[in-house]
N, C-alpha and C. Protein backbone atom coordinates (compact mmCIF):
# COMPACT_ATOMS: atom_id res chain seq x y z
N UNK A 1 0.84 -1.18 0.00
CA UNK A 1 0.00 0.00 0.00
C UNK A 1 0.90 1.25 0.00
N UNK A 2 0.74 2.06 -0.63
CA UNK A 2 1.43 3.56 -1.24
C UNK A 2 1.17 4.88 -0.12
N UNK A 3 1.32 4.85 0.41
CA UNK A 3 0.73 6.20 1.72
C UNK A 3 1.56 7.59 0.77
N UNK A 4 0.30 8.38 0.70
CA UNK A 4 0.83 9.72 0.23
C UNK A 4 1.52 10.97 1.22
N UNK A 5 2.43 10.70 1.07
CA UNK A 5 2.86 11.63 2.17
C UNK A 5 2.97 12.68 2.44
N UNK A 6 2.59 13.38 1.31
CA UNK A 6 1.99 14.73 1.05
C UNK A 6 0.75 14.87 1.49
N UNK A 7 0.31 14.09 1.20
CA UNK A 7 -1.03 14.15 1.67
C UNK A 7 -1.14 14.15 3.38
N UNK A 8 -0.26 13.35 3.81
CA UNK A 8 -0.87 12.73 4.99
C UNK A 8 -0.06 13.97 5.84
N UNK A 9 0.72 14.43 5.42
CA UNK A 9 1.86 15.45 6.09
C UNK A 9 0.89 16.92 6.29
N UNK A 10 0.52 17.40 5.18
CA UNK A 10 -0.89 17.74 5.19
C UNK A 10 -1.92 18.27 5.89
N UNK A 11 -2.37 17.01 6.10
CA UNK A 11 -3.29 16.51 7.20
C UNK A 11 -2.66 16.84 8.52
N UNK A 12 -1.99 16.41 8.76
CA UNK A 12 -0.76 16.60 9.58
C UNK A 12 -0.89 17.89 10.59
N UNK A 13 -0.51 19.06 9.28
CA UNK A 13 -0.25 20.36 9.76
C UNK A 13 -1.25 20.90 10.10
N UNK A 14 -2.24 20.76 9.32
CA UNK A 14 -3.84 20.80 9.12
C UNK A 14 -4.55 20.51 10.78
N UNK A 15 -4.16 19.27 11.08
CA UNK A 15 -4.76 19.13 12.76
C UNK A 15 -3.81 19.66 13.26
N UNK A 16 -2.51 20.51 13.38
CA UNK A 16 -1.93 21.30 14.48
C UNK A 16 -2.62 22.46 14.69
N UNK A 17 -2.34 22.93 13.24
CA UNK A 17 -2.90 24.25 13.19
C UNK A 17 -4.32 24.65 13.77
N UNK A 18 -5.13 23.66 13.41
CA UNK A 18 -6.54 23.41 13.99
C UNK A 18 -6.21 23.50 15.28
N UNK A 19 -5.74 22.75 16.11
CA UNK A 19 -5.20 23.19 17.97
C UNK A 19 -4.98 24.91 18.10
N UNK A 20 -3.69 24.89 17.09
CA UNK A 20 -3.04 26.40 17.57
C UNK A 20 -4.66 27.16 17.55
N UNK A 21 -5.36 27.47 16.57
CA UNK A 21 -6.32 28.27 16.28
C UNK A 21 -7.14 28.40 17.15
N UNK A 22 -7.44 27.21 17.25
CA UNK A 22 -8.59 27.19 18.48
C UNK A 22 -8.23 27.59 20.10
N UNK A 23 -6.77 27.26 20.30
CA UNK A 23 -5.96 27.66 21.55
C UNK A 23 -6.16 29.32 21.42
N UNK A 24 -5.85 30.04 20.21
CA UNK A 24 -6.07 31.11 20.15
C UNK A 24 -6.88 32.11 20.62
N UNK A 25 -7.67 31.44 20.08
CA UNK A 25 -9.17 31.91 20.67
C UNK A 25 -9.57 31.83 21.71
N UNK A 26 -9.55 30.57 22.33
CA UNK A 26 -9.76 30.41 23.44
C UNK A 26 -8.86 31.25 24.47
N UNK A 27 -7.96 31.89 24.23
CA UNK A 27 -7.18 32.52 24.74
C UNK A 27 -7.34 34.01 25.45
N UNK A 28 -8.16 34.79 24.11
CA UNK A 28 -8.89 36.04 23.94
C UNK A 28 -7.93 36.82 23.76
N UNK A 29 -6.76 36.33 23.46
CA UNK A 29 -5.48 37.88 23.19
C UNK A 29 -5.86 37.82 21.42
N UNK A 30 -5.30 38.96 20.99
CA UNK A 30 -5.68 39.07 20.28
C UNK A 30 -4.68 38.50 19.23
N UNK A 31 -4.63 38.49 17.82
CA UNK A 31 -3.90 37.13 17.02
C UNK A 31 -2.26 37.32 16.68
N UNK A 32 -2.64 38.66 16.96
CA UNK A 32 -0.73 39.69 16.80
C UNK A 32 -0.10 39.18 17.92
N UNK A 33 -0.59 39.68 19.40
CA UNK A 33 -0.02 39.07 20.22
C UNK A 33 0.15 37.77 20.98
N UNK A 34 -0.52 36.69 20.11
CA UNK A 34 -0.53 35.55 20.64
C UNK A 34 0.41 34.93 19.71
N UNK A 35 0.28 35.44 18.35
CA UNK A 35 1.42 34.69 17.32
C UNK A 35 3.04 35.27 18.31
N UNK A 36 3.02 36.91 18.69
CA UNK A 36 4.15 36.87 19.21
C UNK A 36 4.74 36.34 20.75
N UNK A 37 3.95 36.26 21.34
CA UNK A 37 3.81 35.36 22.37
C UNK A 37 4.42 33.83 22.27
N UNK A 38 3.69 33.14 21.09
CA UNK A 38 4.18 31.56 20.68
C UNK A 38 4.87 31.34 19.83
N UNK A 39 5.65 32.59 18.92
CA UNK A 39 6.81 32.20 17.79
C UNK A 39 6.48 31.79 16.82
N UNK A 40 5.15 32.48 16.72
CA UNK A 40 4.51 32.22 15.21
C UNK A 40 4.44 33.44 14.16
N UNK A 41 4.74 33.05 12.93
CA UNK A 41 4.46 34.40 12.23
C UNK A 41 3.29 34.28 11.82
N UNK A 42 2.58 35.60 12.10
CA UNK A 42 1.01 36.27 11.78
C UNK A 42 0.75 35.82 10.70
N UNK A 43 1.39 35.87 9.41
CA UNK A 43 0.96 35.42 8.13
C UNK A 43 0.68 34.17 7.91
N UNK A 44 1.36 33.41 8.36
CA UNK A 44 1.39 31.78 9.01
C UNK A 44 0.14 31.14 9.59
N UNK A 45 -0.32 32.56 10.23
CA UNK A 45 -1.58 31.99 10.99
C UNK A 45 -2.63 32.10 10.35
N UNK A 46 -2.76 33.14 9.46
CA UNK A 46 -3.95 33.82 8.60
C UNK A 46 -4.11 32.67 7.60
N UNK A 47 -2.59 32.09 6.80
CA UNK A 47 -2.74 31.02 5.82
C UNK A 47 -3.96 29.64 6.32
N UNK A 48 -3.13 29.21 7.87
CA UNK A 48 -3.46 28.13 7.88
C UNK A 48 -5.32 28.36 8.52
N UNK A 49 -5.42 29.72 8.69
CA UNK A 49 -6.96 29.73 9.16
C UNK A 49 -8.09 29.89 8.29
N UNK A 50 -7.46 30.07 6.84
CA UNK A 50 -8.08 29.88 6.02
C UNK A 50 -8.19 28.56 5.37
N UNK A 51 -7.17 27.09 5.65
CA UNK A 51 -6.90 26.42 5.12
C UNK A 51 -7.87 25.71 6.09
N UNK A 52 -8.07 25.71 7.16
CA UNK A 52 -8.70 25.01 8.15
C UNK A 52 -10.26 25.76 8.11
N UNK A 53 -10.31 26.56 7.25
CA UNK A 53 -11.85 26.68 7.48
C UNK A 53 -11.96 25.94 6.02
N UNK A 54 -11.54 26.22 5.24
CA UNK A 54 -11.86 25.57 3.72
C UNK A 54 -11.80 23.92 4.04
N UNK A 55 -10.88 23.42 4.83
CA UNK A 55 -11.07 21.91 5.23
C UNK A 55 -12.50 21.40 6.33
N UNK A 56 -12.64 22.72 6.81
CA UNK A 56 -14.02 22.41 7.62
C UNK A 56 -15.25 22.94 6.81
N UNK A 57 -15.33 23.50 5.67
CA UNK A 57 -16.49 23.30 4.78
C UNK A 57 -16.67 22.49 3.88
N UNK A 58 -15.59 22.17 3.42
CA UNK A 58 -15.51 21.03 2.17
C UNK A 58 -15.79 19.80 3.16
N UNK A 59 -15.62 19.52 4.46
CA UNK A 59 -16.00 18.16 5.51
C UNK A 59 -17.60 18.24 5.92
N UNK A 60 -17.92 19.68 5.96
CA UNK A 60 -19.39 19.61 6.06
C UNK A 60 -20.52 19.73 5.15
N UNK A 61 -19.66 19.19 3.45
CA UNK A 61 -20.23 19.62 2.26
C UNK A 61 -20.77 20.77 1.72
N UNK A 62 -20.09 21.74 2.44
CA UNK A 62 -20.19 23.34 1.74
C UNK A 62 -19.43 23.89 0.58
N UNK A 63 -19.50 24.33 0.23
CA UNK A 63 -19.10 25.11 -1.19
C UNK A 63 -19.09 26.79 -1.40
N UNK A 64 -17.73 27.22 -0.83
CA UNK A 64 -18.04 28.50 -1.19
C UNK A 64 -18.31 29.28 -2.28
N UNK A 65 -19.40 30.02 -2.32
CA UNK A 65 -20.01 30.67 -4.23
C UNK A 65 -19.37 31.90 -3.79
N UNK A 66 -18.88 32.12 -5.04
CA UNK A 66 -18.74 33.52 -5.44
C UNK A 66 -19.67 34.44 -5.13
N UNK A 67 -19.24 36.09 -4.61
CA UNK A 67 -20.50 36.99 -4.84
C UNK A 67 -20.59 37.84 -6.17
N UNK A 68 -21.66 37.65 -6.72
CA UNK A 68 -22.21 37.55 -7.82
C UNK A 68 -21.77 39.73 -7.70
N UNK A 69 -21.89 40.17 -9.01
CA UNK A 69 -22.13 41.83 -9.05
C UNK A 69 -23.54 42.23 -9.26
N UNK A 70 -23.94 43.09 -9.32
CA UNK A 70 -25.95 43.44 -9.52
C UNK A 70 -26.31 42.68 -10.62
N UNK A 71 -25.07 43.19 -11.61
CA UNK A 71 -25.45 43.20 -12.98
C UNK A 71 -25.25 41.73 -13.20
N UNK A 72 -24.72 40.68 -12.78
CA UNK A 72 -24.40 39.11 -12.69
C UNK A 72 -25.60 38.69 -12.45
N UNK A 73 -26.49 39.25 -11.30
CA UNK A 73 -27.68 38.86 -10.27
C UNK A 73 -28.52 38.17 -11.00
N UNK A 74 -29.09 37.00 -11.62
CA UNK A 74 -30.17 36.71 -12.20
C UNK A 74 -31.75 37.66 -11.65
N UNK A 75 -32.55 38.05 -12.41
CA UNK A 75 -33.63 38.06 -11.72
C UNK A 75 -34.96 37.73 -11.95
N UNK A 76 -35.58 37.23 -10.81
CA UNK A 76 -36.80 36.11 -11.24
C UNK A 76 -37.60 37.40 -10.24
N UNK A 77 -38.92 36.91 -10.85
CA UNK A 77 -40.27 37.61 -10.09
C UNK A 77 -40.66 36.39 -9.88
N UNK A 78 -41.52 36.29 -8.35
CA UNK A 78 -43.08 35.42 -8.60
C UNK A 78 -44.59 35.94 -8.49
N UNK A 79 -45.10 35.99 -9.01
CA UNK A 79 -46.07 36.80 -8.88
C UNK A 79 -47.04 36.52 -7.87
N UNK A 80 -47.39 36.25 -6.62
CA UNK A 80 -48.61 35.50 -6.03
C UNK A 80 -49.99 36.37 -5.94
N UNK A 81 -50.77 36.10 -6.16
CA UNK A 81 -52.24 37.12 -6.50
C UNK A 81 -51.93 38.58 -6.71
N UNK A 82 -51.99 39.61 -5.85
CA UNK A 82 -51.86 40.81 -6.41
C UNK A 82 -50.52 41.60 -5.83
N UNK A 83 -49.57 40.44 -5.36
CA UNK A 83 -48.34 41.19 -5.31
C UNK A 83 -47.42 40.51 -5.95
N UNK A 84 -45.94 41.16 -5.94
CA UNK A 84 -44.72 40.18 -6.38
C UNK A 84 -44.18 40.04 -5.23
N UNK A 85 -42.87 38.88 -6.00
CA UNK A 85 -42.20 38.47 -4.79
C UNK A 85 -40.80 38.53 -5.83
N UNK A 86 -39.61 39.59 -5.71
CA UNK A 86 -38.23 39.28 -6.42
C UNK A 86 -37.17 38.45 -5.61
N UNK A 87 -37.12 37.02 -6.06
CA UNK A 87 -36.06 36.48 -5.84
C UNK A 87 -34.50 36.92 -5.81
N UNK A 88 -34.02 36.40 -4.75
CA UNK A 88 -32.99 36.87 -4.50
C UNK A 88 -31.78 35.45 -4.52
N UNK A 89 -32.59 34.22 -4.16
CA UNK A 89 -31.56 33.35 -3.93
C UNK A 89 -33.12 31.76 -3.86
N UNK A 90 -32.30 31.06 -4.15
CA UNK A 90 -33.52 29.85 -4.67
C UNK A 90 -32.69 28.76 -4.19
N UNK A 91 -33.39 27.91 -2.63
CA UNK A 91 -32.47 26.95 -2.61
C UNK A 91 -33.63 25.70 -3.42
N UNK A 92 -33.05 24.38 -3.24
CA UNK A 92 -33.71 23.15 -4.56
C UNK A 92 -33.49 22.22 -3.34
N UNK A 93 -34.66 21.70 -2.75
CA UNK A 93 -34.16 19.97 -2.00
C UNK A 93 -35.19 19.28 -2.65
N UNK A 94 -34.79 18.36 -3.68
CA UNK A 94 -35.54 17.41 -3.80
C UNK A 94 -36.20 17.88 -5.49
N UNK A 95 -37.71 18.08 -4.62
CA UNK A 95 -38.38 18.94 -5.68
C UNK A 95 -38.97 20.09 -5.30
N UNK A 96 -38.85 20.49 -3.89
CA UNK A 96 -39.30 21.74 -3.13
C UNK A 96 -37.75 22.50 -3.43
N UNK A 97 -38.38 23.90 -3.82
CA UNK A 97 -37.79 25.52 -4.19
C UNK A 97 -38.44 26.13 -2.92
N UNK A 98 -37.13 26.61 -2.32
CA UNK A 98 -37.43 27.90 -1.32
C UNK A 98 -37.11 29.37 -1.73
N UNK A 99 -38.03 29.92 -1.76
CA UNK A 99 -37.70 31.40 -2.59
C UNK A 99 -37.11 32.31 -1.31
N UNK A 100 -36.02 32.91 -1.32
CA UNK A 100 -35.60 34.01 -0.27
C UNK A 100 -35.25 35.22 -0.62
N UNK A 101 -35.69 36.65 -0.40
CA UNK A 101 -34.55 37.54 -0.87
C UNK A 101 -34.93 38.52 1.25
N UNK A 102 -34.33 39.89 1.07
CA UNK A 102 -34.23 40.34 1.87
C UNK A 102 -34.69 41.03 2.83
N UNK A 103 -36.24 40.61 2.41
CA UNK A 103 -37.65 40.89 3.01
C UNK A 103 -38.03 39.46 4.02
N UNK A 104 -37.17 38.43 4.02
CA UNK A 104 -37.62 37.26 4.58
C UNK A 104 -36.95 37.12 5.85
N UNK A 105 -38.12 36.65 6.31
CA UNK A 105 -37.05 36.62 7.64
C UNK A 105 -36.50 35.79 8.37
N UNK A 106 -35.10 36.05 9.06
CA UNK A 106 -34.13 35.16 9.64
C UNK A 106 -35.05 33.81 10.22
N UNK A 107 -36.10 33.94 10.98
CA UNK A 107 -36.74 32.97 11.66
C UNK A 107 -37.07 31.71 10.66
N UNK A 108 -38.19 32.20 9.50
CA UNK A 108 -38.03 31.67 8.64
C UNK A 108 -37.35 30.86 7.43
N UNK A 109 -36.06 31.75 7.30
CA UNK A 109 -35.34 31.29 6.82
C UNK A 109 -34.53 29.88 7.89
N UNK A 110 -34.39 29.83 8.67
CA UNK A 110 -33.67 29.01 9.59
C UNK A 110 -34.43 28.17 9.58
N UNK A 111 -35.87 28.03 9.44
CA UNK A 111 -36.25 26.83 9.41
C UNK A 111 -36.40 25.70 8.32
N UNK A 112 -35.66 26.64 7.46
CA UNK A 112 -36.01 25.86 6.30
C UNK A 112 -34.60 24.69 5.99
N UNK A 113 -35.03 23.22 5.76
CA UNK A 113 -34.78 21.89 5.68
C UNK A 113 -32.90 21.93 5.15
């Protein structure tokens, strides 16, 4: 069996860094003085806290989208009896469409599946 060691090395740095970060925080100093505090360089930390959030969305099947410009924005109306409704964002489970734009509200939106 072939073990990638890039890979696994990786991984590796990936769960340290995940410690340091979270030690961080948990810490409450702020990220300047805790990198200088532990002999870390700041840039070092910013890399791997982006690398560790992109490894913790891609693990919880997220996908970061681009933000779109106005002029990118698709736009849909729905019409329901004598008002509209302009879509803003359309999620799809299944065969149920949830229509959302910025009139909806947080409560609502949270409940949805």
């Amino acid at each position: 069996m072939i073990i990638n060691t890039t890979l696994a090395t990786r991984q590796i740095r990936l769960h340290e860094w995940a410690a340091i970060i979270k030690d961080c925080k948990a810490s409450g100093e702020k990220v300047d003085i805790y990198c200088e505090q532990h002999g870390l360089s700041r840039d070092a930390y910013y890399y791997w806290l982006r690398k560790v959030k992109e490894a913790a969305l891609k693990q919880a099947g997220f996908v970061e989208l681009p933000v779109l410009k106005p002029e990118q924005t698709p736009s849909k109306t729905v019409e329901r009896g004598s008002s509209a409704f302009e879509i803003q964002m359309i999620t799809k489970i299944k065969e149920i469409e949830f229509y959302v734009n910025e009139n909806s509200s947080s409560e609502r939106v949270s409940r949805m599946p």
